[in-house]
Protein backbone atom coordinates (compact mmCIF):
# COMPACT_ATOMS: atom_id res chain seq x y z
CA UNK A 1 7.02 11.43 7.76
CA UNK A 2 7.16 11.27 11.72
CA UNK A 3 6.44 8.61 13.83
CA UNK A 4 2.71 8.78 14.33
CA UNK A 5 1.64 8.78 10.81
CA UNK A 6 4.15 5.87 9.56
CA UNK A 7 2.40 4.14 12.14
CA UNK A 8 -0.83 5.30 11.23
CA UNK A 9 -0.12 4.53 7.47
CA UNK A 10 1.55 1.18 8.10
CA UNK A 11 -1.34 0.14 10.16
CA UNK A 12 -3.53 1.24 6.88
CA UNK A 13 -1.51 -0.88 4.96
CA UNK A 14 -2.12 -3.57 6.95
CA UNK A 15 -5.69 -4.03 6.88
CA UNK A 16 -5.76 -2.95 3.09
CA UNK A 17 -3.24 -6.14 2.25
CA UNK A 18 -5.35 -8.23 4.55
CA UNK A 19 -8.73 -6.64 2.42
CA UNK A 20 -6.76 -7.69 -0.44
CA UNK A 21 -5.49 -10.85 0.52
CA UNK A 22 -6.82 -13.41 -2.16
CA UNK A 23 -8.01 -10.73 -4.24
CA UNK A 24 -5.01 -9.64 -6.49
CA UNK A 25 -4.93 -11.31 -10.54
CA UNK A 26 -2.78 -14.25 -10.83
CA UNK A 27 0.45 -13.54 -12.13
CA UNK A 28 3.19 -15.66 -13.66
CA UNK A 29 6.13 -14.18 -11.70
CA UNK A 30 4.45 -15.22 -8.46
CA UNK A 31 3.18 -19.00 -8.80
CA UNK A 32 2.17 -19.42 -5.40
CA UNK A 33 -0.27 -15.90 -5.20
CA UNK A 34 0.64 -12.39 -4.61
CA UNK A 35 1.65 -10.52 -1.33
CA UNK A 36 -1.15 -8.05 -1.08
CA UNK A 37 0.80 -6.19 1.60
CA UNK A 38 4.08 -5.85 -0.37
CA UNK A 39 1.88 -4.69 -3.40
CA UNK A 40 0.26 -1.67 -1.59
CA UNK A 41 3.83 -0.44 -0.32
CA UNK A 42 5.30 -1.26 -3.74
CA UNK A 43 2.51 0.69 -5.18
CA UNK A 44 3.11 3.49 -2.56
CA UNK A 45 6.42 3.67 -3.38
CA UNK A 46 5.95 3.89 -7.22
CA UNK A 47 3.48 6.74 -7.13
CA UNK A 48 4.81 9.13 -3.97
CA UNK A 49 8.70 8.07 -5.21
CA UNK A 50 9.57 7.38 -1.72
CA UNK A 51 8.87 4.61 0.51
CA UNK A 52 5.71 4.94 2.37
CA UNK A 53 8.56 6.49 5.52
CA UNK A 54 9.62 8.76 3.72
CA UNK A 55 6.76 10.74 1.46
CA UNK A 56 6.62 14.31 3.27
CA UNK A 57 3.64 14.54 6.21
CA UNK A 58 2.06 17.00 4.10
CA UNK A 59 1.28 14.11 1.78
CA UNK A 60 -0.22 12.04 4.36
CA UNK A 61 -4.11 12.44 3.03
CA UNK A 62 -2.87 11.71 -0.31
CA UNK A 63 -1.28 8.49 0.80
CA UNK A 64 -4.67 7.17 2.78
CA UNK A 65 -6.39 8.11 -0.29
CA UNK A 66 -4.24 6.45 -2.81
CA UNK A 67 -4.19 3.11 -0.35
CA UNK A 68 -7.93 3.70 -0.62
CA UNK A 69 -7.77 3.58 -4.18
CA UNK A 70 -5.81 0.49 -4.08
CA UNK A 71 -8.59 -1.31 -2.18
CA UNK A 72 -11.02 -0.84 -4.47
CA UNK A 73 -8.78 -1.48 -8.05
CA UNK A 74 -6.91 -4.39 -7.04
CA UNK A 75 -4.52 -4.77 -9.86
């Protein structure tokens, strides 16, 4: 991905883990509540394959959708 959009998509991320924050299920591995911004780039990374860097520009659309996605199924 080049410069502009990892910017563009990290900013995304940003205000998505801050929409989040507080908002993720409890979970046992994480006592003291979960990192809303680590779960959207861990999520990223699970669907795409690729850090959030490195999926392809022609992807970028998909990405914003899929962090959209994220917003509104915290899980």
């Amino acid at each position: 991905m080049n410069q502009e959009n990892k910017k563009r998509i990290w900013k995304v991320i940003q205000e998505a883990g801050d929409y989040l924050d507080g908002q993720l299920p409890n979970h046992p591995n994480h006592p003291k509540g979960r990192n809303p911004y680590a779960h959207i780039a861990i999520c990223v990374k699970n669907k795409f394959r690729a850090s959030y860097k490195d999926v392809p520009d022609e992807k970028y659309d998909e990405v914003l959708k899929y962090i959209d996605f994220l917003k509104q199924n915290p899980s």
